[in-house]
PDB file of N, CA and C in Angstrom:
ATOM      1  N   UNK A   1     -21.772 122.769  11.579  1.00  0.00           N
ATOM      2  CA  UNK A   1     -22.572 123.919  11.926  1.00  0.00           C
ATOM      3  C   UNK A   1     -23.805 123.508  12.736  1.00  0.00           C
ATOM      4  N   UNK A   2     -24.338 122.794  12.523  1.00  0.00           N
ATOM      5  CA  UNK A   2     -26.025 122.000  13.253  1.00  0.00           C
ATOM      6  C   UNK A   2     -25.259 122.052  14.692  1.00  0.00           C
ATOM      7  N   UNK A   3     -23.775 121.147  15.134  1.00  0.00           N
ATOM      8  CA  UNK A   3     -23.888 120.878  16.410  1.00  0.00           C
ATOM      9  C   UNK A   3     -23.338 122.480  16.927  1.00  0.00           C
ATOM     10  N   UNK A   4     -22.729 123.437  16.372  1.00  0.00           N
ATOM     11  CA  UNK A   4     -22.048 124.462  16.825  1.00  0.00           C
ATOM     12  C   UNK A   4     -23.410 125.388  16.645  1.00  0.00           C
ATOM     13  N   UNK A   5     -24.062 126.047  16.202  1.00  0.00           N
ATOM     14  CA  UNK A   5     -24.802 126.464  15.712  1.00  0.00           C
ATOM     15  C   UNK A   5     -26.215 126.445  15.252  1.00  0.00           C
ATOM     16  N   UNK A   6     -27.091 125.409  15.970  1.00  0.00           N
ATOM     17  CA  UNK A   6     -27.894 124.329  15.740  1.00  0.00           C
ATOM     18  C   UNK A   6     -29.221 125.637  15.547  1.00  0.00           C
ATOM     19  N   UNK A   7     -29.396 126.835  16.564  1.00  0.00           N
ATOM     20  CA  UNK A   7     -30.287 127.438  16.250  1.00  0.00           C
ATOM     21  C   UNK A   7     -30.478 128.684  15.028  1.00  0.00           C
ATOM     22  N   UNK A   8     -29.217 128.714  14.243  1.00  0.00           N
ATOM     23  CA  UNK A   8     -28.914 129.719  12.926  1.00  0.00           C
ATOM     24  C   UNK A   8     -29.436 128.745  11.571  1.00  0.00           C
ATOM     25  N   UNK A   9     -29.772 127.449  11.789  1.00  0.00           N
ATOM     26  CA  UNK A   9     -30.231 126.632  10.236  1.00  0.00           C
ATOM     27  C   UNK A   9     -31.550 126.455  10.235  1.00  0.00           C
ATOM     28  N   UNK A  10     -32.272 125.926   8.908  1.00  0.00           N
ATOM     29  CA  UNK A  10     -33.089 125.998   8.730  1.00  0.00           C
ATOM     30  C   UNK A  10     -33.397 124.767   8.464  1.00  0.00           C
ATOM     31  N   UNK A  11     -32.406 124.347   7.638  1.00  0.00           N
ATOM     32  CA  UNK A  11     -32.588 122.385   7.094  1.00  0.00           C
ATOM     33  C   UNK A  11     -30.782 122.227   7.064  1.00  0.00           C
ATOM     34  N   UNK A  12     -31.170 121.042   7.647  1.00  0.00           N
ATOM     35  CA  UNK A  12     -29.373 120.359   7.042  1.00  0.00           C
ATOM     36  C   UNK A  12     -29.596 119.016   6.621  1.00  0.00           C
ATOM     37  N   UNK A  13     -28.549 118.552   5.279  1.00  0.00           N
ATOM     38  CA  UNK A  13     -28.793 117.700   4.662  1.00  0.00           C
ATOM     39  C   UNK A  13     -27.664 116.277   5.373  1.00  0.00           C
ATOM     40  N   UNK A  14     -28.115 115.453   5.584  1.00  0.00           N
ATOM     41  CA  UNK A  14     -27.088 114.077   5.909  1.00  0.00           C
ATOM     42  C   UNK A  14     -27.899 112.802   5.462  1.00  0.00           C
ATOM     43  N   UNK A  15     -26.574 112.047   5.632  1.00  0.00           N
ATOM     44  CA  UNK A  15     -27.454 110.476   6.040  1.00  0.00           C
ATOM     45  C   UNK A  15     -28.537 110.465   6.895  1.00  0.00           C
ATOM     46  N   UNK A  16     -29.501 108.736   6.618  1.00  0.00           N
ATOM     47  CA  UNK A  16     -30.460 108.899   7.500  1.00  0.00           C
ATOM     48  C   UNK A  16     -29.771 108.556   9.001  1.00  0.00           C
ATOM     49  N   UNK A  17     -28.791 107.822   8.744  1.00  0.00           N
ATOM     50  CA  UNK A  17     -28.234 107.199   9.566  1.00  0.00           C
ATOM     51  C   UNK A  17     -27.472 108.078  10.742  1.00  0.00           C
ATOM     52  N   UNK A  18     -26.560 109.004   9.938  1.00  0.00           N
ATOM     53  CA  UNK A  18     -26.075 110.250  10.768  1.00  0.00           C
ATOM     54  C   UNK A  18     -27.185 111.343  10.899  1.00  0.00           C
ATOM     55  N   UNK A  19     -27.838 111.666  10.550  1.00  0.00           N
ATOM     56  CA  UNK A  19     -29.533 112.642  11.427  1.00  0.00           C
ATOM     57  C   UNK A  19     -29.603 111.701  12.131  1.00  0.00           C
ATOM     58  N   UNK A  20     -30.353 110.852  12.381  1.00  0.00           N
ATOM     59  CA  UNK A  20     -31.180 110.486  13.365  1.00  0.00           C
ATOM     60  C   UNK A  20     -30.209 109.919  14.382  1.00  0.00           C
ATOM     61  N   UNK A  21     -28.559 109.620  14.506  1.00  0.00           N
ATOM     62  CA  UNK A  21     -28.218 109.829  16.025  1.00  0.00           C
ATOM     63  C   UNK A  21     -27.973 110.462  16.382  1.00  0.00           C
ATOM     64  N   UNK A  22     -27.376 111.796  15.290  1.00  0.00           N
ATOM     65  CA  UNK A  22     -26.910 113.020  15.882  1.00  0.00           C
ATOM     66  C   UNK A  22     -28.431 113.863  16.714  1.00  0.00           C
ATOM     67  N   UNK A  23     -29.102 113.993  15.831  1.00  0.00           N
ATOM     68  CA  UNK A  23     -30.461 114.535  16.556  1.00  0.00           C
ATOM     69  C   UNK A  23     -31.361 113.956  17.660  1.00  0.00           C
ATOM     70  N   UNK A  24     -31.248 112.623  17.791  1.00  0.00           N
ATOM     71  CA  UNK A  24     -31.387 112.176  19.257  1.00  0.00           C
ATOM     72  C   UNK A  24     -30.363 111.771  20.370  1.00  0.00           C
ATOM     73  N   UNK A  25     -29.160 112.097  19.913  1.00  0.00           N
ATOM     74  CA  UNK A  25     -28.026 112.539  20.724  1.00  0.00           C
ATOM     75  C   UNK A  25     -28.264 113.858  21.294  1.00  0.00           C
ATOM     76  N   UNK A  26     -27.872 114.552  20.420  1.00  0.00           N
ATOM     77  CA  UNK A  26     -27.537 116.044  20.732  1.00  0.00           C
ATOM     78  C   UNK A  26     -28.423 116.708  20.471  1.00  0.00           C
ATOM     79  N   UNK A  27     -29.783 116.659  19.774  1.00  0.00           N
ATOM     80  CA  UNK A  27     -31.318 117.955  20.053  1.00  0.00           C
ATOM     81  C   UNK A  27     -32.429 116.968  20.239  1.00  0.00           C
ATOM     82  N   UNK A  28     -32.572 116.023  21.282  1.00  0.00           N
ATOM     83  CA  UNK A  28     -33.826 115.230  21.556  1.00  0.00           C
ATOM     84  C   UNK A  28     -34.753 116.274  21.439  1.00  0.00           C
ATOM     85  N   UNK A  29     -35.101 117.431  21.744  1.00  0.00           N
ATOM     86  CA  UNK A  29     -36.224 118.171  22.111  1.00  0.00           C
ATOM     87  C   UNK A  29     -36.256 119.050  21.329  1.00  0.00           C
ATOM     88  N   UNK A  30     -35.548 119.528  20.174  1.00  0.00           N
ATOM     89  CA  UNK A  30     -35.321 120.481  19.442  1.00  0.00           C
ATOM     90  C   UNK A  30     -36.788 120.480  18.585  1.00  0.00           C
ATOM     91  N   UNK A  31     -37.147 119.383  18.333  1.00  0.00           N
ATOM     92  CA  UNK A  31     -38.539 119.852  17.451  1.00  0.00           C
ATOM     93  C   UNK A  31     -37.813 119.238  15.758  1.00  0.00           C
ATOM     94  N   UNK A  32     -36.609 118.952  15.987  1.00  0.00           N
ATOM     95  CA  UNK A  32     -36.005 118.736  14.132  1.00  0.00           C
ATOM     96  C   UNK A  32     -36.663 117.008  14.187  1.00  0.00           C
ATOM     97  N   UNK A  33     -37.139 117.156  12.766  1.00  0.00           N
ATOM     98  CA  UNK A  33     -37.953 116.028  12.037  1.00  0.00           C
ATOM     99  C   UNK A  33     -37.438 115.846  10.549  1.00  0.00           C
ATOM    100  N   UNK A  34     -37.022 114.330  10.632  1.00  0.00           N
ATOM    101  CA  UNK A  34     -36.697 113.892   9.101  1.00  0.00           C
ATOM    102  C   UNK A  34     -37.475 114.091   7.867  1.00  0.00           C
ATOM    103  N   UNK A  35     -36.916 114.238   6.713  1.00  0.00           N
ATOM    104  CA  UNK A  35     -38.276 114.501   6.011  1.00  0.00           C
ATOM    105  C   UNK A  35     -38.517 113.309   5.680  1.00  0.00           C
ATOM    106  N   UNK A  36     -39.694 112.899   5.074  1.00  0.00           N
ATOM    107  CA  UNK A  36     -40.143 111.448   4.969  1.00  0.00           C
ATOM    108  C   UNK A  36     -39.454 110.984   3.527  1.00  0.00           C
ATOM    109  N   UNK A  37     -39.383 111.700   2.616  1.00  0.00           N
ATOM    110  CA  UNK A  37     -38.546 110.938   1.486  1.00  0.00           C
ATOM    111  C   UNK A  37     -36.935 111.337   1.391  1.00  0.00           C
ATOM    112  N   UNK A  38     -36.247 110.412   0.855  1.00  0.00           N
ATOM    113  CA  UNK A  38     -35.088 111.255   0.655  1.00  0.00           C
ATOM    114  C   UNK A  38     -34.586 111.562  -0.786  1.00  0.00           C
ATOM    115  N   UNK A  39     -33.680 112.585  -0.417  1.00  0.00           N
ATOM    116  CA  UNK A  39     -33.390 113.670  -1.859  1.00  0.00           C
ATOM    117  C   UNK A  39     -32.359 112.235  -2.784  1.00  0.00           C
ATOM    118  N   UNK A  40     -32.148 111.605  -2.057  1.00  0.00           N
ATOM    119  CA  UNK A  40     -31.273 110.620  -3.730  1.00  0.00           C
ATOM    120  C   UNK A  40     -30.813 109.192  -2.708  1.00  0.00           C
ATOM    121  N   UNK A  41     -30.398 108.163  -3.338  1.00  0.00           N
ATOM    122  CA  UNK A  41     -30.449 107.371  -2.572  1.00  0.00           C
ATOM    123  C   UNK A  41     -29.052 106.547  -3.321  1.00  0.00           C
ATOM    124  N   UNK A  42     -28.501 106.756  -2.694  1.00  0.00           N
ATOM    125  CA  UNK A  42     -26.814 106.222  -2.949  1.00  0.00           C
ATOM    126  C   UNK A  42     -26.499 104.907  -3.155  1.00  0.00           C
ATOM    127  N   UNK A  43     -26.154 103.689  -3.857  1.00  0.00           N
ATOM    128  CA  UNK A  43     -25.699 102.438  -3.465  1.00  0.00           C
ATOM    129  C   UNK A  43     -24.742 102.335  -2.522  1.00  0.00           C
ATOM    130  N   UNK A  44     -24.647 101.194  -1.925  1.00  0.00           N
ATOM    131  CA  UNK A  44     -23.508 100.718  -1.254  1.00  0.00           C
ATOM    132  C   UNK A  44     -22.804  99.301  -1.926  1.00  0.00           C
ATOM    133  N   UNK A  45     -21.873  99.417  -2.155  1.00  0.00           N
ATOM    134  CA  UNK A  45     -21.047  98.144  -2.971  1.00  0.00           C
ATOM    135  C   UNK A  45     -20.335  97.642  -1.767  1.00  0.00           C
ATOM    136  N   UNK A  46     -20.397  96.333  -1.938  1.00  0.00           N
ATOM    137  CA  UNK A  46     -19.471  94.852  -0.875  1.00  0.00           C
ATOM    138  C   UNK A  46     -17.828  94.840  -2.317  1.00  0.00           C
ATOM    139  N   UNK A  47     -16.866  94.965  -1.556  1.00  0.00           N
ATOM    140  CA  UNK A  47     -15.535  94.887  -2.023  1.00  0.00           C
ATOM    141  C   UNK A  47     -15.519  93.372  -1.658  1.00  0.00           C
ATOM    142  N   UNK A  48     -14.660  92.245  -2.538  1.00  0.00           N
ATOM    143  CA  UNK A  48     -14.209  91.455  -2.012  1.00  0.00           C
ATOM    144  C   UNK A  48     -12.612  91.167  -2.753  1.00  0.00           C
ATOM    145  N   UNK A  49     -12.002  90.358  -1.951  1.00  0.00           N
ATOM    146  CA  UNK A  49     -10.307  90.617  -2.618  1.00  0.00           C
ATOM    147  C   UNK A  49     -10.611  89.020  -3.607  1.00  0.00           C
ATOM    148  N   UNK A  50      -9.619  89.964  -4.572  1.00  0.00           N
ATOM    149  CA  UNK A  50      -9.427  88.931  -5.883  1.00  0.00           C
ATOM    150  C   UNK A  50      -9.133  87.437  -5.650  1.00  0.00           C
ATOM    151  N   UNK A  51      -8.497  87.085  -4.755  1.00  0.00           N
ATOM    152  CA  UNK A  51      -8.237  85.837  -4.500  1.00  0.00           C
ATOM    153  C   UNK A  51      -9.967  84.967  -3.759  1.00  0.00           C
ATOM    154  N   UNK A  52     -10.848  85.478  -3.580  1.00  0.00           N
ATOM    155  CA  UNK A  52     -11.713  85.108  -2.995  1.00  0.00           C
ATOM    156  C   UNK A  52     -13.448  85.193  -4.060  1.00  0.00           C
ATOM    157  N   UNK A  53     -12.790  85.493  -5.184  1.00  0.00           N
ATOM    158  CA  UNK A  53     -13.967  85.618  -6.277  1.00  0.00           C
ATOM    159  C   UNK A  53     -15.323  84.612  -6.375  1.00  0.00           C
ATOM    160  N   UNK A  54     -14.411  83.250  -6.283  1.00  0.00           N
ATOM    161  CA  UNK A  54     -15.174  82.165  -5.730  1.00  0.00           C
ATOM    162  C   UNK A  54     -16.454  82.352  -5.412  1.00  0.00           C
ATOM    163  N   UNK A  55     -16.438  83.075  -3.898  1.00  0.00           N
ATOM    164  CA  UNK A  55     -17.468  83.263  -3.200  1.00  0.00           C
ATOM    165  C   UNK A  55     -18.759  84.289  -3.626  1.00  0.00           C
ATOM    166  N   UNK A  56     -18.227  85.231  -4.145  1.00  0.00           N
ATOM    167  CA  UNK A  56     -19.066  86.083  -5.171  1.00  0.00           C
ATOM    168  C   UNK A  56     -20.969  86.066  -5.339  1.00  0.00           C
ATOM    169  N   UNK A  57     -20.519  84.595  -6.122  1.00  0.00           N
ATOM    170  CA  UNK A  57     -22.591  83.946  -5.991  1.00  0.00           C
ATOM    171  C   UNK A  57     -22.637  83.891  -4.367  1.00  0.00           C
ATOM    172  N   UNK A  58     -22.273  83.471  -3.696  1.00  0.00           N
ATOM    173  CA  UNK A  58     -22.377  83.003  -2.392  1.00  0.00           C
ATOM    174  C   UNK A  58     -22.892  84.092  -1.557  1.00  0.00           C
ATOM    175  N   UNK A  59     -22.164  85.156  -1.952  1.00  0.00           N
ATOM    176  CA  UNK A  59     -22.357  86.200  -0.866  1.00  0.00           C
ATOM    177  C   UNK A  59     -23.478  87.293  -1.623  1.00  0.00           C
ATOM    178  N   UNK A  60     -22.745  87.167  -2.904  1.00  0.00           N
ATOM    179  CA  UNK A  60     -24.407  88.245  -3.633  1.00  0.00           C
ATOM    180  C   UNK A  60     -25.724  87.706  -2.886  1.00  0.00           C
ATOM    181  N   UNK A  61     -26.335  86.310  -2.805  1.00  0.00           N
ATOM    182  CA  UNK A  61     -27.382  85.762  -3.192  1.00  0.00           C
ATOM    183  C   UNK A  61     -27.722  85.529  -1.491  1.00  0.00           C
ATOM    184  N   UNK A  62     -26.927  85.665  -0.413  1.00  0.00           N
ATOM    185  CA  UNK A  62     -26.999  85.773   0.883  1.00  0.00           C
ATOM    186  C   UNK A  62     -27.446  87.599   0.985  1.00  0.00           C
ATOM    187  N   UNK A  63     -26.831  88.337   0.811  1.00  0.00           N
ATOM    188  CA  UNK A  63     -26.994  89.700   0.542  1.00  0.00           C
ATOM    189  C   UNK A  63     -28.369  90.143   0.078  1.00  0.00           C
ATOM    190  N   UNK A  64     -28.700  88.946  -1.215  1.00  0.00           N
ATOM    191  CA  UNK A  64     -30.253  90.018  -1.224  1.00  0.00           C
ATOM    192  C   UNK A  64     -30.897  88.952  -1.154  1.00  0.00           C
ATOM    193  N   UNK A  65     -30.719  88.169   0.060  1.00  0.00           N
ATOM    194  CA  UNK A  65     -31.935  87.336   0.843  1.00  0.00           C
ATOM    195  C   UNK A  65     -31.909  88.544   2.238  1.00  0.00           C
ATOM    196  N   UNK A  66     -30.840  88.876   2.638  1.00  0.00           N
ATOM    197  CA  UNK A  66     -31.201  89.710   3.849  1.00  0.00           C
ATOM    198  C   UNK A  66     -31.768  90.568   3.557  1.00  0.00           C
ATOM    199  N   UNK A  67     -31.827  91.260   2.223  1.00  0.00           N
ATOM    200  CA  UNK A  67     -32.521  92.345   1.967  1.00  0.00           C
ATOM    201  C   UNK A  67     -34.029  92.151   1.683  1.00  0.00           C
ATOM    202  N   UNK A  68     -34.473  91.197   1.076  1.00  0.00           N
ATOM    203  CA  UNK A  68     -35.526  91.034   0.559  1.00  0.00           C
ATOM    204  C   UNK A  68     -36.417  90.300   1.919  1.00  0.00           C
ATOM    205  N   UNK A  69     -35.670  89.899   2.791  1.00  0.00           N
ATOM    206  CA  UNK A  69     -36.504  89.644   3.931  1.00  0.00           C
ATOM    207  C   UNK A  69     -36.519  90.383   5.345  1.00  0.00           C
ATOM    208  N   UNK A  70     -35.671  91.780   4.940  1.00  0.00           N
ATOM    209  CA  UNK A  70     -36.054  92.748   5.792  1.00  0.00           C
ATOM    210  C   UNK A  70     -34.525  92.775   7.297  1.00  0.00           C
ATOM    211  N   UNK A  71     -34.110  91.518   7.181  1.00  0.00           N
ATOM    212  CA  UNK A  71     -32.941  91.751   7.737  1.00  0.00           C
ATOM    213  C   UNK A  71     -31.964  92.382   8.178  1.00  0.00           C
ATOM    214  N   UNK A  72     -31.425  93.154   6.766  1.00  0.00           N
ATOM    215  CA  UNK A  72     -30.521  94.158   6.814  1.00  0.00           C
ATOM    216  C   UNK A  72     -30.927  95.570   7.289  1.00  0.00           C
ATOM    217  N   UNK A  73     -32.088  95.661   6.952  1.00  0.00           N
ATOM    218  CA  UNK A  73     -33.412  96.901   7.724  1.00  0.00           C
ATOM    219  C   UNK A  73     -33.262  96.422   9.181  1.00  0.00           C
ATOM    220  N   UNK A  74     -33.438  95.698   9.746  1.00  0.00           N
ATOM    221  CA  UNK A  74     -33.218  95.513  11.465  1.00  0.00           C
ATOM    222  C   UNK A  74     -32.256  95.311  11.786  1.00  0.00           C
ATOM    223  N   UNK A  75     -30.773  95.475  11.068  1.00  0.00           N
ATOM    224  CA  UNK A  75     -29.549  95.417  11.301  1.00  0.00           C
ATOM    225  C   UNK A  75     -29.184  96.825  11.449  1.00  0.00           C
ATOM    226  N   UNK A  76     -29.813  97.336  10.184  1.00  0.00           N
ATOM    227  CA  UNK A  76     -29.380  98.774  10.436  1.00  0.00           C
ATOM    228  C   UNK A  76     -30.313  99.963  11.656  1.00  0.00           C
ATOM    229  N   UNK A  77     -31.367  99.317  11.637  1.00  0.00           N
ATOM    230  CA  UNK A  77     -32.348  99.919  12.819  1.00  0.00           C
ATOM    231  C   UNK A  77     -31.584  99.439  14.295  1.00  0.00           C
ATOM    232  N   UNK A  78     -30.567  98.485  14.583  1.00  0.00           N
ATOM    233  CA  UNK A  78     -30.074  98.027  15.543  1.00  0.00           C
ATOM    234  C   UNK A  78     -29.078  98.591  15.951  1.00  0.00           C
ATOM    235  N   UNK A  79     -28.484  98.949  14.825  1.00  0.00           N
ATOM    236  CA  UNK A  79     -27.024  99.801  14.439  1.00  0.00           C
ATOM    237  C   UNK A  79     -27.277 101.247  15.509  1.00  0.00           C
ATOM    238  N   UNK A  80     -28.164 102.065  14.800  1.00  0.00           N
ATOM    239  CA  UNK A  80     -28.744 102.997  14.996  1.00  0.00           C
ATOM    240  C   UNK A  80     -29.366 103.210  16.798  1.00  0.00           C
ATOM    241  N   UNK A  81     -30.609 102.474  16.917  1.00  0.00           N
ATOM    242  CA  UNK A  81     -30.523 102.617  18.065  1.00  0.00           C
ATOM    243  C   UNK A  81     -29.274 102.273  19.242  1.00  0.00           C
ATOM    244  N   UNK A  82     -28.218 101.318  18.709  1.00  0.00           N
ATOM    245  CA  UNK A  82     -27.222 100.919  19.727  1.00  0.00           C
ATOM    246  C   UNK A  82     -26.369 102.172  20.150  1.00  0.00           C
ATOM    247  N   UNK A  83     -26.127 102.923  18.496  1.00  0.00           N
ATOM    248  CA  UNK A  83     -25.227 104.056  18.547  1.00  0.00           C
ATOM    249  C   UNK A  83     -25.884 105.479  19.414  1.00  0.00           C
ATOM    250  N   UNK A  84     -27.542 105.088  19.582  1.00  0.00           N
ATOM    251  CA  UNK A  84     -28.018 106.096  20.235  1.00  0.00           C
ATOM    252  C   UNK A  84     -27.647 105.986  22.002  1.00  0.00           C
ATOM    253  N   UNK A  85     -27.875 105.112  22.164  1.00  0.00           N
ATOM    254  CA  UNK A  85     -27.695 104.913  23.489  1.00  0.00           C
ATOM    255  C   UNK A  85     -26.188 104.787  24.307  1.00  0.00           C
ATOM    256  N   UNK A  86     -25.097 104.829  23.490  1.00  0.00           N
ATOM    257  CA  UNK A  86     -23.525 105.201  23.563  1.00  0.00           C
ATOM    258  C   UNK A  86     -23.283 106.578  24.197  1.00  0.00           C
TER     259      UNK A  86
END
């Protein structure tokens, strides 16, 4: 409805990730602004296949070094702007 219909809503709820390319894709000028907190904040879980358990410590403890040093935040800010400019 936002892209068909963009001037009949009032708020629409998404990812931060899907707002902010859809809205600097498709309404740069519209005036729509994220709200600054968000309504719930979802995990994301890493799958790995059973034969590879091994690695487990390896990759947890790589995982929240990228996180804790801001990494995965400029991965996903990279993500984002790349997908904007597509």
């Amino acid at each position: 409805m936002l892209v068909s219909r963009p001037n009949e809503l009032d708020l629409v709820i998404l990812s931060e990730m899907t707002g902010r390319i859809l809205i600097e894709k498709s309404f740069p000028e519209a005036g729509i602004v994220m709200a600054s907190h968000s309504l719930h904040n979802i995990p994301s879980y890493h799958y790995l296949h059973e034969s590879k358990k091994t690695w487990l410590p390896l990759i947890q403890k790589s995982l929240n070094d990228m996180l804790e040093s801001g990494e995965i935040l400029k991965m996903k800010e990279a993500f984002i702007l790349n997908a904007i400019k597509k």
